[in-house]
N, C-alpha and C. Protein backbone atom coordinates (compact mmCIF):
# COMPACT_ATOMS: atom_id res chain seq x y z
N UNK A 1 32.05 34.63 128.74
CA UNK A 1 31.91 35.75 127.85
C UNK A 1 32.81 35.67 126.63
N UNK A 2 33.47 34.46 126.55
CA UNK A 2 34.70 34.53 125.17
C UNK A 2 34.04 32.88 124.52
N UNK A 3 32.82 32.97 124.22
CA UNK A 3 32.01 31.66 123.42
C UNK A 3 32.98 31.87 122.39
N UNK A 4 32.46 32.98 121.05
CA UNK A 4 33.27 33.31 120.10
C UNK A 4 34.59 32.45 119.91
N UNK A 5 35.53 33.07 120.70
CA UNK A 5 36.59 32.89 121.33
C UNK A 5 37.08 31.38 120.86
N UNK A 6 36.82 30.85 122.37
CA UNK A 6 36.10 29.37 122.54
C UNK A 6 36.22 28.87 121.25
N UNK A 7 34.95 28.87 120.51
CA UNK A 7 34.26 27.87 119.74
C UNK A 7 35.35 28.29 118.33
N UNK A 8 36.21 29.18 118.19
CA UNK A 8 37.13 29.24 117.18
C UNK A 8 38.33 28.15 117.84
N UNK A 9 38.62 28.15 118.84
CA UNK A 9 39.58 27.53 119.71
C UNK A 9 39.62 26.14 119.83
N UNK A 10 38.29 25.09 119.98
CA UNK A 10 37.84 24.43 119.65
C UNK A 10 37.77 23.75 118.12
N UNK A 11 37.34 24.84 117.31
CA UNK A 11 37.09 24.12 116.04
C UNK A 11 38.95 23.69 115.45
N UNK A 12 39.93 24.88 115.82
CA UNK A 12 41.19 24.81 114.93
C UNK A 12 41.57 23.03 115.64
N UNK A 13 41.36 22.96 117.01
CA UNK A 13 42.04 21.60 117.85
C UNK A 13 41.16 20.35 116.95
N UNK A 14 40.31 20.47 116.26
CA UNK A 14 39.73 19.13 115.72
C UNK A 14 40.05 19.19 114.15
N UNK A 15 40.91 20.05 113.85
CA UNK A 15 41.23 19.96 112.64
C UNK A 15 42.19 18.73 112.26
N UNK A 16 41.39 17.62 110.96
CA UNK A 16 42.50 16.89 110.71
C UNK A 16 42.44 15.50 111.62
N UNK A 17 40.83 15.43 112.28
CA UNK A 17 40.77 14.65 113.62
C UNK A 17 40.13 13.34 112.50
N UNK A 18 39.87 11.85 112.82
CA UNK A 18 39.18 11.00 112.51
C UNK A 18 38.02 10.89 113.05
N UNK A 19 36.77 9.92 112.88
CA UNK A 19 35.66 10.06 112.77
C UNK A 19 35.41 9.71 114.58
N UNK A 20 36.58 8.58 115.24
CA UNK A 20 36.54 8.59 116.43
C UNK A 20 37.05 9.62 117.24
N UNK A 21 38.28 10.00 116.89
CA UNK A 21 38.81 11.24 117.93
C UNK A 21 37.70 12.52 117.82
N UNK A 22 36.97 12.72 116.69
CA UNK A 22 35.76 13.23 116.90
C UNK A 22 34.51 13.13 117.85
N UNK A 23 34.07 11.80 117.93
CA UNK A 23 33.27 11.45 118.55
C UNK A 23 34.06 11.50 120.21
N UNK A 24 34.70 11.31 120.19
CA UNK A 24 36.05 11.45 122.04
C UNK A 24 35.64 12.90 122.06
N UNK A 25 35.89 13.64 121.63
CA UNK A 25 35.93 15.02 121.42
C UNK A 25 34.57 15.67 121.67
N UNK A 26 33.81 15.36 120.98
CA UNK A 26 32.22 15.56 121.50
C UNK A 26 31.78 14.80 122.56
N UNK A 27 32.07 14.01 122.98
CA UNK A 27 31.92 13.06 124.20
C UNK A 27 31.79 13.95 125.76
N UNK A 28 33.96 14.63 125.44
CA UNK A 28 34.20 15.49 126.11
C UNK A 28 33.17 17.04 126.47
N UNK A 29 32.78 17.39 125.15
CA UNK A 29 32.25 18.73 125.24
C UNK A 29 30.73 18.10 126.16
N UNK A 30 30.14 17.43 126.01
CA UNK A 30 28.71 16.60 126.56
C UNK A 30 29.24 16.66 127.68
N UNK A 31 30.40 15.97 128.73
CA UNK A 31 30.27 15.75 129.76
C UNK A 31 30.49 17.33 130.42
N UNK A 32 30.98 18.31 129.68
CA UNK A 32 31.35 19.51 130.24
C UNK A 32 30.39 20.31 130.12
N UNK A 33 28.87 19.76 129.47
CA UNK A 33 27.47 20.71 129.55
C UNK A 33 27.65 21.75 128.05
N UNK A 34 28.50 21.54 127.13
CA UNK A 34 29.04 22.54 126.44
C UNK A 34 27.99 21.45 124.79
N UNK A 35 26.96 21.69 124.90
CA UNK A 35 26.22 21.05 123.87
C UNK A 35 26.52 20.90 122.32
N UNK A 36 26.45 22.53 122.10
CA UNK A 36 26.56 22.96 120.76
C UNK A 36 28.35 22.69 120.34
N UNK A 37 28.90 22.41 120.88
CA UNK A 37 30.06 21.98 120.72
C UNK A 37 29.92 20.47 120.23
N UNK A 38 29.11 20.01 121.13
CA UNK A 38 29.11 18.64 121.57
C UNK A 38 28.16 18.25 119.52
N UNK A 39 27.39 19.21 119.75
CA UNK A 39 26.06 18.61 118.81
C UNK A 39 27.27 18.78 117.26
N UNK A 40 28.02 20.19 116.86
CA UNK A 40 28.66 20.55 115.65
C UNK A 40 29.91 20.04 115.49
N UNK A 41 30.45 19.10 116.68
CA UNK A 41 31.61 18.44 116.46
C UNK A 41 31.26 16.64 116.34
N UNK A 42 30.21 16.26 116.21
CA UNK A 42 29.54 15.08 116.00
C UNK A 42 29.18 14.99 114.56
N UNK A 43 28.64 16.54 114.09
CA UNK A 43 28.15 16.45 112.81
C UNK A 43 29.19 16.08 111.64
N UNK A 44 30.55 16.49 112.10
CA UNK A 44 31.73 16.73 111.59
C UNK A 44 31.85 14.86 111.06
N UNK A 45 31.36 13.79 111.60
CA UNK A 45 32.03 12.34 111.13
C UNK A 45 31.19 12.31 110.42
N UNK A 46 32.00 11.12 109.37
CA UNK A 46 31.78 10.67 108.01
C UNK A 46 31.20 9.50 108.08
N UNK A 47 31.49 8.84 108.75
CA UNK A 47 31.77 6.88 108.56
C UNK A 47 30.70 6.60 109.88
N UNK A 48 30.99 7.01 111.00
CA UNK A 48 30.56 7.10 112.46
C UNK A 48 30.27 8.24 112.94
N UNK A 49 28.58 7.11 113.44
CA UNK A 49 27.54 8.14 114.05
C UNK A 49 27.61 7.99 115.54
N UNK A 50 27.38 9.12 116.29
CA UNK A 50 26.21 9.22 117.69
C UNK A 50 25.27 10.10 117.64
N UNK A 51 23.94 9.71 117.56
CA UNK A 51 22.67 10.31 117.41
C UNK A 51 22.35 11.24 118.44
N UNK A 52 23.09 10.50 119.84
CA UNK A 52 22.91 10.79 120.89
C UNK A 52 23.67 11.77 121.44
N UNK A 53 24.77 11.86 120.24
CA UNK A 53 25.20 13.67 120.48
C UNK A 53 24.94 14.64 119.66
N UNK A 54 24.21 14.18 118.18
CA UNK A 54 23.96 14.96 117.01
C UNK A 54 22.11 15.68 117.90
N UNK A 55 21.92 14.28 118.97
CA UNK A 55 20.08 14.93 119.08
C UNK A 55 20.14 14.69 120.16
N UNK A 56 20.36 15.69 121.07
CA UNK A 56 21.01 15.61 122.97
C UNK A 56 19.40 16.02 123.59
N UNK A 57 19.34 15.63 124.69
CA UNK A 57 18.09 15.84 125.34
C UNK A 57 18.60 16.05 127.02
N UNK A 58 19.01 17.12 126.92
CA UNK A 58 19.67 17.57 128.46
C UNK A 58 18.78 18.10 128.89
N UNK A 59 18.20 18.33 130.46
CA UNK A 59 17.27 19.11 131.25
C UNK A 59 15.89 18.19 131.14
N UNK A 60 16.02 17.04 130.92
CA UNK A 60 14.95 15.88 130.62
C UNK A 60 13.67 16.21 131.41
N UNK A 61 14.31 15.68 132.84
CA UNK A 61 12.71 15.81 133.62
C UNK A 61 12.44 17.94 133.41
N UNK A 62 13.18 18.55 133.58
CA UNK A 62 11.90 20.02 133.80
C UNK A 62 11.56 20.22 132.41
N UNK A 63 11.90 19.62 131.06
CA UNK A 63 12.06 19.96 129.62
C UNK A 63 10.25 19.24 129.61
N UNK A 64 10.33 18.09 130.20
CA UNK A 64 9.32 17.11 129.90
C UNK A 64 7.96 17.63 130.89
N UNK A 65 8.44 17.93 131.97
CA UNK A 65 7.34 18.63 133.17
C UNK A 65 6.66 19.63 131.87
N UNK A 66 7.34 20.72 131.49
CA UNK A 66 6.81 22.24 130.95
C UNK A 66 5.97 21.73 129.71
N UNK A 67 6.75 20.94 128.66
CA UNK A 67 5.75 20.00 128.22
C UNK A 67 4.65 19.58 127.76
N UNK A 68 4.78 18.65 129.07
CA UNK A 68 3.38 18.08 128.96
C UNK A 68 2.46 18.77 129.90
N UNK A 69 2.75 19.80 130.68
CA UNK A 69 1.96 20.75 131.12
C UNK A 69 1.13 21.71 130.11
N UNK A 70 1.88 21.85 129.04
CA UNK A 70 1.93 22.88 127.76
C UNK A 70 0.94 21.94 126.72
N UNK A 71 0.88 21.01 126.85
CA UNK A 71 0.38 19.69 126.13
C UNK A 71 0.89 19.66 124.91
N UNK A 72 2.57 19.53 124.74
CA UNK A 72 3.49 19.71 123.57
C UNK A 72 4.08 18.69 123.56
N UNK A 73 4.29 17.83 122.41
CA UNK A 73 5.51 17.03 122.44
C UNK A 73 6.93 16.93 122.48
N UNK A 74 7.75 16.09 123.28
CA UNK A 74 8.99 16.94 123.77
C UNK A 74 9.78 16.74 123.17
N UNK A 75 9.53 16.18 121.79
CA UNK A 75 10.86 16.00 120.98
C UNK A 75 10.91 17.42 120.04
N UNK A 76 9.27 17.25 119.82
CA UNK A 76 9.21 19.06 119.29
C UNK A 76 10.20 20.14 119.63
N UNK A 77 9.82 20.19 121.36
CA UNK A 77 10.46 21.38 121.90
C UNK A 77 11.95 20.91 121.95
N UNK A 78 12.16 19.73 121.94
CA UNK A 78 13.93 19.64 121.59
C UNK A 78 14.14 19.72 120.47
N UNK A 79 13.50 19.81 119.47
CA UNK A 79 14.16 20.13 118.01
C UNK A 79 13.69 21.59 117.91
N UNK A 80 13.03 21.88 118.58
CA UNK A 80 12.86 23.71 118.68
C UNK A 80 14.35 24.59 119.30
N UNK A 81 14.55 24.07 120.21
CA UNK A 81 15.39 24.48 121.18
C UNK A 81 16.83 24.12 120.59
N UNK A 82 17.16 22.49 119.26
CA UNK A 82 18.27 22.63 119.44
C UNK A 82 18.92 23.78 118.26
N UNK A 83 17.92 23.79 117.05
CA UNK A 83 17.64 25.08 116.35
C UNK A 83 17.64 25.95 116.95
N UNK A 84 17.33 26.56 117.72
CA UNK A 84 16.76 27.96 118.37
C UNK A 84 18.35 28.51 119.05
N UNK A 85 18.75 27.52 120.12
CA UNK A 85 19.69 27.66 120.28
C UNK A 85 20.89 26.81 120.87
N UNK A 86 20.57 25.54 119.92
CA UNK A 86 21.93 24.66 120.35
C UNK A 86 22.20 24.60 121.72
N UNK A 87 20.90 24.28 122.88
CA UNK A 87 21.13 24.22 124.52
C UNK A 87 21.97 24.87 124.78
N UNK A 88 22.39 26.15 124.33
CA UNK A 88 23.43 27.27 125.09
C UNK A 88 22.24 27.98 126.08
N UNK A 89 22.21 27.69 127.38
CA UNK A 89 21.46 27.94 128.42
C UNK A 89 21.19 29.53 128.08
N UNK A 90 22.45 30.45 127.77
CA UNK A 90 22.20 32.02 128.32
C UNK A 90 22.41 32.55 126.81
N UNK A 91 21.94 31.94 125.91
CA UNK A 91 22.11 32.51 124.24
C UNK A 91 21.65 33.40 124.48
N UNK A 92 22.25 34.45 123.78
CA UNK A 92 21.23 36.24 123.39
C UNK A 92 21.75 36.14 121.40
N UNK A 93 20.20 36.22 120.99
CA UNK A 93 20.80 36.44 119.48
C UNK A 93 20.82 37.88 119.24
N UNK A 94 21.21 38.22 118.37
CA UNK A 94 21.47 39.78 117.73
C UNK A 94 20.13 40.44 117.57
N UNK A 95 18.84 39.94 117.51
CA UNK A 95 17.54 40.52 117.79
C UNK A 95 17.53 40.70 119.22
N UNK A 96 17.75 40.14 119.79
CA UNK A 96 17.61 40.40 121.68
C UNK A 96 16.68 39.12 122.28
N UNK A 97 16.71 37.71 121.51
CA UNK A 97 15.87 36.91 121.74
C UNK A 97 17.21 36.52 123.51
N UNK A 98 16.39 35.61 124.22
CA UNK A 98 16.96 34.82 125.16
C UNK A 98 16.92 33.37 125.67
N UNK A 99 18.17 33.27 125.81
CA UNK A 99 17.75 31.56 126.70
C UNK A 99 17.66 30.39 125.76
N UNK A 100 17.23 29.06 125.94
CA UNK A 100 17.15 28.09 125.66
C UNK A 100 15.97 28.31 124.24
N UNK A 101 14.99 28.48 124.71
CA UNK A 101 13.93 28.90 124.12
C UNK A 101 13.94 30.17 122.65
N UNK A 102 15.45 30.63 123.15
CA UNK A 102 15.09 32.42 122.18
C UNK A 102 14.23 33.07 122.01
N UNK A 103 13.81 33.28 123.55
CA UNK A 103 12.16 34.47 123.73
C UNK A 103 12.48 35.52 124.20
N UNK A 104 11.53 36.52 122.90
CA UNK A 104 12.16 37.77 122.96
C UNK A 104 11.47 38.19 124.16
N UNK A 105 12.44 38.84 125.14
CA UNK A 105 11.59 40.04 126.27
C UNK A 105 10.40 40.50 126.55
N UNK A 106 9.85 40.94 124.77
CA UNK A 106 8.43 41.26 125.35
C UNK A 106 7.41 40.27 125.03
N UNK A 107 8.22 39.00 123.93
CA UNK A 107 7.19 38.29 124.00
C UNK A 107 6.68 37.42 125.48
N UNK A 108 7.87 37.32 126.37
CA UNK A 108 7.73 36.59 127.84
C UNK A 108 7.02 37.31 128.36
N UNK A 109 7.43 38.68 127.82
CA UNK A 109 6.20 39.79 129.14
C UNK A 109 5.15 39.28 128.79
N UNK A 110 4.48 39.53 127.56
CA UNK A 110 3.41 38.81 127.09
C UNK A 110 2.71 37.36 127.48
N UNK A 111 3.49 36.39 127.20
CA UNK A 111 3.03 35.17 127.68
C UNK A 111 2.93 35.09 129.23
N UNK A 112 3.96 35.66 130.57
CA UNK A 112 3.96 35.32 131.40
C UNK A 112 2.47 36.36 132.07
N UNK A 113 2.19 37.30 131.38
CA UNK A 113 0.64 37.69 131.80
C UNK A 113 -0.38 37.00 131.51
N UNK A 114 -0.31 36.59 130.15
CA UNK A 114 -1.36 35.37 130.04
C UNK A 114 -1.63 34.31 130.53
N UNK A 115 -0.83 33.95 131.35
CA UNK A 115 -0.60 32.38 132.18
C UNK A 115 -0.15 32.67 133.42
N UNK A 116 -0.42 34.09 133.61
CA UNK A 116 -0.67 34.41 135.32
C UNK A 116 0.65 34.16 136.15
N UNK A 117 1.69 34.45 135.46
CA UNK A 117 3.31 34.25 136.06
C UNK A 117 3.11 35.82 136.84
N UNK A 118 3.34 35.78 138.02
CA UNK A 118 3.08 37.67 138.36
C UNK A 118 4.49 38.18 138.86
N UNK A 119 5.83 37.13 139.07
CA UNK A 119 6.90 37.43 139.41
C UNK A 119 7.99 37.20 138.03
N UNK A 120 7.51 37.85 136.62
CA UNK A 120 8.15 37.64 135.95
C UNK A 120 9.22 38.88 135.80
N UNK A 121 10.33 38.83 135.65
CA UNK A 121 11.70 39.72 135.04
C UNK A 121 12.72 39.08 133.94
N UNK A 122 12.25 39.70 133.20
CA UNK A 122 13.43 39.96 131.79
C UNK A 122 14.59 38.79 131.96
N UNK A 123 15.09 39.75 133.61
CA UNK A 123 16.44 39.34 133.35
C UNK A 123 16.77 37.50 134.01
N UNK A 124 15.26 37.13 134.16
CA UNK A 124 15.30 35.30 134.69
C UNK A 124 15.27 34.66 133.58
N UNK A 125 14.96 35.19 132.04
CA UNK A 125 14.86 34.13 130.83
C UNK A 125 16.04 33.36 131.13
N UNK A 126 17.20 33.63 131.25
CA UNK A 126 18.37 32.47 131.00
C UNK A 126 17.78 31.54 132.35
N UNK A 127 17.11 31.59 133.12
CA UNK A 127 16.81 30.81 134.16
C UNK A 127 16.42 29.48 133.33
N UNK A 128 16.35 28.00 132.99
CA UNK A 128 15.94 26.87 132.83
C UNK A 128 14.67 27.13 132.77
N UNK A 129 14.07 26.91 134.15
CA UNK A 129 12.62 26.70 134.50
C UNK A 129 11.80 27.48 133.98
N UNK A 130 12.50 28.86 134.23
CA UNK A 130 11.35 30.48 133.58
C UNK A 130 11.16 29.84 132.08
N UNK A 131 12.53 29.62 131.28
CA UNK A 131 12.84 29.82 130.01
C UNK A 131 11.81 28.64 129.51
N UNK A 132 11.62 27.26 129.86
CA UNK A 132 10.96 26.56 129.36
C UNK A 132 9.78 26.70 129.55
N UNK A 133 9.26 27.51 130.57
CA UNK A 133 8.20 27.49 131.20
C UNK A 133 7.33 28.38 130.59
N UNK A 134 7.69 29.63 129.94
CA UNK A 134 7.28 30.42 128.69
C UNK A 134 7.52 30.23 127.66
N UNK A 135 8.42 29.65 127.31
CA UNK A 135 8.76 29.34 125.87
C UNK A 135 7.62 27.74 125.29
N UNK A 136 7.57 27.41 126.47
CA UNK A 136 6.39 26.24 125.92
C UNK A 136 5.37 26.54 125.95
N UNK A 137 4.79 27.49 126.58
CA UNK A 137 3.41 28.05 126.96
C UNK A 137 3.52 28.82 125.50
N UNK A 138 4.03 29.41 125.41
CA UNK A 138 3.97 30.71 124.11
C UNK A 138 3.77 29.44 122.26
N UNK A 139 4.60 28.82 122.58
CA UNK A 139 4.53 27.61 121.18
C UNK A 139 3.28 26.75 121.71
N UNK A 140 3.03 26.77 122.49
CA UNK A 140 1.03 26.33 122.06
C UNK A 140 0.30 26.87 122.64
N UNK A 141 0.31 28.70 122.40
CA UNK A 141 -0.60 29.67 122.14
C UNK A 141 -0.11 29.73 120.07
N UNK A 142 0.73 29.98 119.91
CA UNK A 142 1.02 29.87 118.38
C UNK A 142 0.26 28.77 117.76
N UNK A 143 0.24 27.33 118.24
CA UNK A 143 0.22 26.24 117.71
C UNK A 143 -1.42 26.19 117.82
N UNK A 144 -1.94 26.56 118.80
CA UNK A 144 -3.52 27.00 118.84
C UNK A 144 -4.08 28.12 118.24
N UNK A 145 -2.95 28.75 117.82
CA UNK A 145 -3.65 30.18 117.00
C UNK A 145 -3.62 30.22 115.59
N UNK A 146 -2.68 28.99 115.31
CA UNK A 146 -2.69 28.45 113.86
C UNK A 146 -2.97 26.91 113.77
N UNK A 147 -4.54 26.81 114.12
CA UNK A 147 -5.05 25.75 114.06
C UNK A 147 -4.53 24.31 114.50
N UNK A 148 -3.51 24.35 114.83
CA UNK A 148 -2.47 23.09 115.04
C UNK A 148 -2.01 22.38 114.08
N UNK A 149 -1.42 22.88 113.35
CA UNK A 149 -0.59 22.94 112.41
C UNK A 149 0.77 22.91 112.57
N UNK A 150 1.75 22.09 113.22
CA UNK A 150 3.17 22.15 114.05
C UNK A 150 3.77 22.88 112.85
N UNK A 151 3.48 22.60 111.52
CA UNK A 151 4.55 23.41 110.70
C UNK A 151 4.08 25.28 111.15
N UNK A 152 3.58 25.29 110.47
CA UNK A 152 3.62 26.43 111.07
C UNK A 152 3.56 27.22 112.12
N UNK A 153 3.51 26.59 113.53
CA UNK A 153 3.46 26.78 114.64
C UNK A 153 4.95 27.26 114.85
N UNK A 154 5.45 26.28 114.24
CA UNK A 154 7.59 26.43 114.25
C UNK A 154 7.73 27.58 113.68
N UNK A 155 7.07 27.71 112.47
CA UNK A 155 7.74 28.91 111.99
C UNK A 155 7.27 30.33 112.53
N UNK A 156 6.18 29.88 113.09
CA UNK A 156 5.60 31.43 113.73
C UNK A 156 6.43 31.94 115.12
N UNK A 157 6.51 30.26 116.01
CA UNK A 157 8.21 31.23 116.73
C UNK A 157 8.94 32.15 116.72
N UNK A 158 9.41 31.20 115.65
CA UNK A 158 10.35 31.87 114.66
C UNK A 158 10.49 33.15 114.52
N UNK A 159 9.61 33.20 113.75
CA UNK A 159 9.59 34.39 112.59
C UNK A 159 8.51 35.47 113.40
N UNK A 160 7.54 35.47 114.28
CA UNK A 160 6.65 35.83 114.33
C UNK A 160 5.37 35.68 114.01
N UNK A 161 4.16 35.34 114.39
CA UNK A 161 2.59 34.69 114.08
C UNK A 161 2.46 35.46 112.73
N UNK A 162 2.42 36.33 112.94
CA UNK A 162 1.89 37.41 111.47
C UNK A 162 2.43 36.39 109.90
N UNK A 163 3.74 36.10 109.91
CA UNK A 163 4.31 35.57 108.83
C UNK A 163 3.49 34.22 108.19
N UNK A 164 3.31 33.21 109.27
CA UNK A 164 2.76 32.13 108.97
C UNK A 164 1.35 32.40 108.43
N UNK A 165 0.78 33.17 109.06
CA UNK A 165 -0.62 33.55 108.90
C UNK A 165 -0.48 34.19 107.23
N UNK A 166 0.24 35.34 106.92
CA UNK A 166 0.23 35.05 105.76
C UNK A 166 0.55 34.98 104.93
N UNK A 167 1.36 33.33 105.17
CA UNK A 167 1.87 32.25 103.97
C UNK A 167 0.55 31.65 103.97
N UNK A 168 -0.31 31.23 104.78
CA UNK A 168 -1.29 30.54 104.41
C UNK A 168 -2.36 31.09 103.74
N UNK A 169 -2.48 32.46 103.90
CA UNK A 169 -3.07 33.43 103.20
C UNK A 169 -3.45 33.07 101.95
N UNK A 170 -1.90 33.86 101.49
CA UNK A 170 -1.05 33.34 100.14
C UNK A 170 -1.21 32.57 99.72
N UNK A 171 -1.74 31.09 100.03
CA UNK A 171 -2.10 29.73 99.75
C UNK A 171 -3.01 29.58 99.61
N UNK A 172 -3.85 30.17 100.23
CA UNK A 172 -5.71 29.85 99.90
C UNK A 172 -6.17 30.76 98.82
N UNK A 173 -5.43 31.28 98.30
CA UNK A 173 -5.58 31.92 97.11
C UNK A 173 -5.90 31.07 95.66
């Protein structure tokens, strides 16, 4: 409950660090499950890269199951997710989104009726399995409702279907 906290606590200790004691440093936060640490203290080198902590793919096999069940590509939903929310398993943003995914409450109510989930509760989004398991189902009902179009599929996440729909509007004008 002290992320905030934390991630101020964190940032002052890498002050002044080189491009390796950086990369040690994010190494550390990776092996401790602590991603977004791991991903914004990688971004920090100049000279020296790890891709493999700047573009992390944790929760592989159930990330890849939901998926290709979803018939989504999974680098998609990892560049959805590390946007969305930097693999902080139990993120809540200031709208009330949740989880890995950042799905709002009623949009899960929503999706998990459409896809026949009948033991769904609110309070399982931070769950892994729930969280990917709607959150991929819901991004290709979007991605099918805007023709398949991944750009705008992302942004309708996002933002809500209505928006994308009309920017394209706006465009066929």
């Amino acid at each position: 409950g002290l992320r905030v906290e934390g991630n101020r606590e964190w940032s002052w200790q890498l002050r002044g660090l080189d491009d390796r004691k950086l990369l040690a440093a994010a190494e550390y936060a990776r092996s401790r499950g602590v991603y977004d640490r791991m991903i914004a203290t990688s971004e920090r080198t100049r000279e020296e890269h790890d891709f493999t902590q700047r573009f992390p793919a944790p929760h592989r096999q159930t990330l890849a199951r939901h998926a290709q069940a979803a018939g989504l590509d999974e680098t998609w939903v990892y560049g959805l997710i590390r946007q969305e929310s930097r693999f902080i398993p139990d993120a809540r943003s200031s709208a009330g989104a949740l989880g890995l995914m950042q799905i709002m409450p009623a949009t899960a109510r929503y999706v998990a009726r459409r896809i026949g989930v009948s033991d769904y509760h609110a309070e399982r989004l931070t769950d892994l399995d729930v969280n990917l398991r709607l959150g991929t189902a819901y991004l290709r009902m979007v991605f099918d409702d805007l023709d398949g179009h991944p750009l705008l599929a992302s942004a309708a996440y996002n933002a809500g279907p209505s928006r994308p729909r009309a920017w394209r509007a706006a465009l066929a004008r």
